[in-house]
Every structure is written in C-alpha cells, then in structure tokens.
C-alpha atoms as a PDB file:
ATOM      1  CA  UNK A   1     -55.355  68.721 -87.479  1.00  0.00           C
ATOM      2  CA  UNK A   2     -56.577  66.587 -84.388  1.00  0.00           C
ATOM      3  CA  UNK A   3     -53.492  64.712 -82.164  1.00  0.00           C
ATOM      4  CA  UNK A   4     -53.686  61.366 -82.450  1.00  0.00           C
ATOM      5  CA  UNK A   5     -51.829  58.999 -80.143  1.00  0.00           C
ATOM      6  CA  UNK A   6     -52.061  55.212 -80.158  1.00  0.00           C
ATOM      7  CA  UNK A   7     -50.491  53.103 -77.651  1.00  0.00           C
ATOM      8  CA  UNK A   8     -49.038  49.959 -79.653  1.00  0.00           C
ATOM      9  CA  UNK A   9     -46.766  46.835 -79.512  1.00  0.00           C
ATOM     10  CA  UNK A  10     -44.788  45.618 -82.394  1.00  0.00           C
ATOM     11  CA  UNK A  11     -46.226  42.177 -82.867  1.00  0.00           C
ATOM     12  CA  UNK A  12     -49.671  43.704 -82.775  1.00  0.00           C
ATOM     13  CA  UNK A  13     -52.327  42.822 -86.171  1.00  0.00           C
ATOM     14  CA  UNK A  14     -54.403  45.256 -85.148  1.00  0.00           C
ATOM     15  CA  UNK A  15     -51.710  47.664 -84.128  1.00  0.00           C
ATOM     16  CA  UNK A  16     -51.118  47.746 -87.899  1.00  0.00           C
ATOM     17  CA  UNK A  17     -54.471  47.968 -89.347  1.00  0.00           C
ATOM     18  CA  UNK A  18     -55.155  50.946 -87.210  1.00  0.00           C
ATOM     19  CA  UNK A  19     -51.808  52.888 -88.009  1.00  0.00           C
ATOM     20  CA  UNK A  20     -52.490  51.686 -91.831  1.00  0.00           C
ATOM     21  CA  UNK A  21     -56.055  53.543 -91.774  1.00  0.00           C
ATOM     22  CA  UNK A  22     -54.143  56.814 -90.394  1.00  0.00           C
ATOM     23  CA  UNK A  23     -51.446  56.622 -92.835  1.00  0.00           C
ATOM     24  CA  UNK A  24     -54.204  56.016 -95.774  1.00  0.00           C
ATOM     25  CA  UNK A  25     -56.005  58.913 -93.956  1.00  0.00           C
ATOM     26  CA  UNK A  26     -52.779  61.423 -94.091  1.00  0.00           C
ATOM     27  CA  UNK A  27     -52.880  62.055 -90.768  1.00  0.00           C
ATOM     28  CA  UNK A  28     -49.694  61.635 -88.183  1.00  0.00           C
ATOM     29  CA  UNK A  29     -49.644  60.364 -84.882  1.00  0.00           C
ATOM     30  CA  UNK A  30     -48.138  59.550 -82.111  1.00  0.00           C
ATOM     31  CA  UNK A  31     -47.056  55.933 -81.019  1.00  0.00           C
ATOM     32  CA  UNK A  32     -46.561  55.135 -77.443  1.00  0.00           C
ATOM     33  CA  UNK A  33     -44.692  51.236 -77.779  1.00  0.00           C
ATOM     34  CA  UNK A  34     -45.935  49.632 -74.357  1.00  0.00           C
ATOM     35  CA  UNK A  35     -43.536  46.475 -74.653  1.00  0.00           C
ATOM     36  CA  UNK A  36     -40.567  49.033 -75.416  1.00  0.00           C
ATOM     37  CA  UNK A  37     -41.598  50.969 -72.522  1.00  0.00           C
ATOM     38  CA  UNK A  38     -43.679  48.958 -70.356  1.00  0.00           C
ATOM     39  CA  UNK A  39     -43.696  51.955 -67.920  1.00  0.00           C
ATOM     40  CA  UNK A  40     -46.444  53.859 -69.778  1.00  0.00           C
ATOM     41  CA  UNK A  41     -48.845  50.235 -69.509  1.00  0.00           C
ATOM     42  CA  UNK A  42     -50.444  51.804 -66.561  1.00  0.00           C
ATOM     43  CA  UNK A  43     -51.474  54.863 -68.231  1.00  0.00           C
ATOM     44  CA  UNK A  44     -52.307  53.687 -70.925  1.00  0.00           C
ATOM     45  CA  UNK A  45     -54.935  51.450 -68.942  1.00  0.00           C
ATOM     46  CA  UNK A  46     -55.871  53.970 -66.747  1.00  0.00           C
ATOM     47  CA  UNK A  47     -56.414  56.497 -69.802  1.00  0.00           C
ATOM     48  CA  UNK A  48     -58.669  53.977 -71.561  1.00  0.00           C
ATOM     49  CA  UNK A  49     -61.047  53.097 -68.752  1.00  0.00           C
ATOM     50  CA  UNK A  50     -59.493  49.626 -67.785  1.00  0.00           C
ATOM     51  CA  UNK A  51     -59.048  48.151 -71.483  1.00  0.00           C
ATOM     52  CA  UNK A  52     -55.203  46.664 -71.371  1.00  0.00           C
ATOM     53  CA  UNK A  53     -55.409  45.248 -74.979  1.00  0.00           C
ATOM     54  CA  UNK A  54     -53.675  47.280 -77.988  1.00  0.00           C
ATOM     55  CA  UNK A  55     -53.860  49.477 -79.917  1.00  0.00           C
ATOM     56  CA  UNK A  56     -55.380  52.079 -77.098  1.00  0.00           C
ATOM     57  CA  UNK A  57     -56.416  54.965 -79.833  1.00  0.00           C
ATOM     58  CA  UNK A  58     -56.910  58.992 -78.460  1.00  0.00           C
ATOM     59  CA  UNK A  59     -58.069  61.591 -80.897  1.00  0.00           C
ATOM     60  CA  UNK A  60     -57.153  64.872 -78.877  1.00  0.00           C
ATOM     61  CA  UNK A  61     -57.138  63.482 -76.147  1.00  0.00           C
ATOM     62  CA  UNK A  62     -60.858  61.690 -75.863  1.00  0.00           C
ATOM     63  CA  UNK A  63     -60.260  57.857 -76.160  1.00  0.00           C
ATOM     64  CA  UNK A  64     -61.637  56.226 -79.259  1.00  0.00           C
ATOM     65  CA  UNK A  65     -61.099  52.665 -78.350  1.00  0.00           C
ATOM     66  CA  UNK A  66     -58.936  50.158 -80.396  1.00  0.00           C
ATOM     67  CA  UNK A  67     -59.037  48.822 -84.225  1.00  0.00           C
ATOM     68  CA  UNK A  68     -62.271  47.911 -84.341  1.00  0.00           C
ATOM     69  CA  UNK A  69     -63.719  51.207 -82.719  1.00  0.00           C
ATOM     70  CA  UNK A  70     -61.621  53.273 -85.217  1.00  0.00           C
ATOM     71  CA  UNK A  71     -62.523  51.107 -88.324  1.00  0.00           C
ATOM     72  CA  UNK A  72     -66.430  51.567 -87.285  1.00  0.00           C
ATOM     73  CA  UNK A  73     -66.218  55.493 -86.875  1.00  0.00           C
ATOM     74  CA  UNK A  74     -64.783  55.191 -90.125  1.00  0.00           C
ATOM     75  CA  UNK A  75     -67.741  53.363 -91.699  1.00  0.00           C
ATOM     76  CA  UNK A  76     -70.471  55.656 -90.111  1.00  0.00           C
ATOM     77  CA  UNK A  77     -68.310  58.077 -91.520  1.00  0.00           C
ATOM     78  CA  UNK A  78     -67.488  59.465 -88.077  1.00  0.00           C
ATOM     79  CA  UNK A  79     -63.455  59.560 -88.506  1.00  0.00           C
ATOM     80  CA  UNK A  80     -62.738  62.161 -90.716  1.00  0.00           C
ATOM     81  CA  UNK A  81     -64.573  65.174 -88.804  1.00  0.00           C
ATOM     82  CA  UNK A  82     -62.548  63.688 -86.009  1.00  0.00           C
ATOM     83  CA  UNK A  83     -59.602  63.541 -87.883  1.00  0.00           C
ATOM     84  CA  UNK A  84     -60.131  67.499 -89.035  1.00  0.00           C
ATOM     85  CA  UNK A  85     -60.396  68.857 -85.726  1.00  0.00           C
END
C-alpha cells in the first residue's frame, strides 16, 4: 500500500472531497493540519513546488497536486495503480 500524506486545514471543501475519495478508496493517510501547526506551511510549500493552497496531496512521496489533480487521476483511471504501490 502506497503512503499517502495530505497537508489540510479544517475549514477546507476540498480538503474533504480529497480525504472522502481516499476513505471511499480504503486507503489511509496521513494528515498534516497546516492551521494547527502552521510550522509545517513552509514545507509543505516548498514540497509542492510553490503551490500554498490546500489540500497539498503526496503519494509516496511524489506530489500529486490538490483535489482537482487527485479527482482527475482518478477519472483517467490513474489513482488506483498509484494507490497499490
């Protein structure tokens, strides 16, 4: 099973889409809250090339992108090999 991490904030839409596609997916992951701990901002934008919005999505440890990015590997049917590695 791949590691997932996804860098989040509570009040996030898209936070919650993306975490709802890897629950519906069976997969666990793990959530980095950036407005809990604002400390890990930096890497988080250093990690994903610059991009500062959230969700910030890594499937061991390459950098997917955010909601969007993950709901289009899903439709090209991209995720779940992903997902399985």
């Amino acid at each position: 099973m791949a590691n997932i991490e996804i860098y989040t904030s509570p009040t996030c839409g898209y936070c919650h889409a993306a975490k709802r596609l890897l629950a519906q997916k069976g997969v666990s992951y793990t959530e980095v809250d950036v407005v809990r701990d604002p400390s890990r901002r930096p890497e988080m934008v250093s990690r994903a090339g610059g991009r500062r919005t959230v969700p910030q999505i890594f499937i061991d440890g390459d950098h997917v992108g955010g909601c969007d990015d993950l709901y289009a590997l899903e439709e090209a049917g991209k995720l779940d090999p992903l997902l399985a590695a």
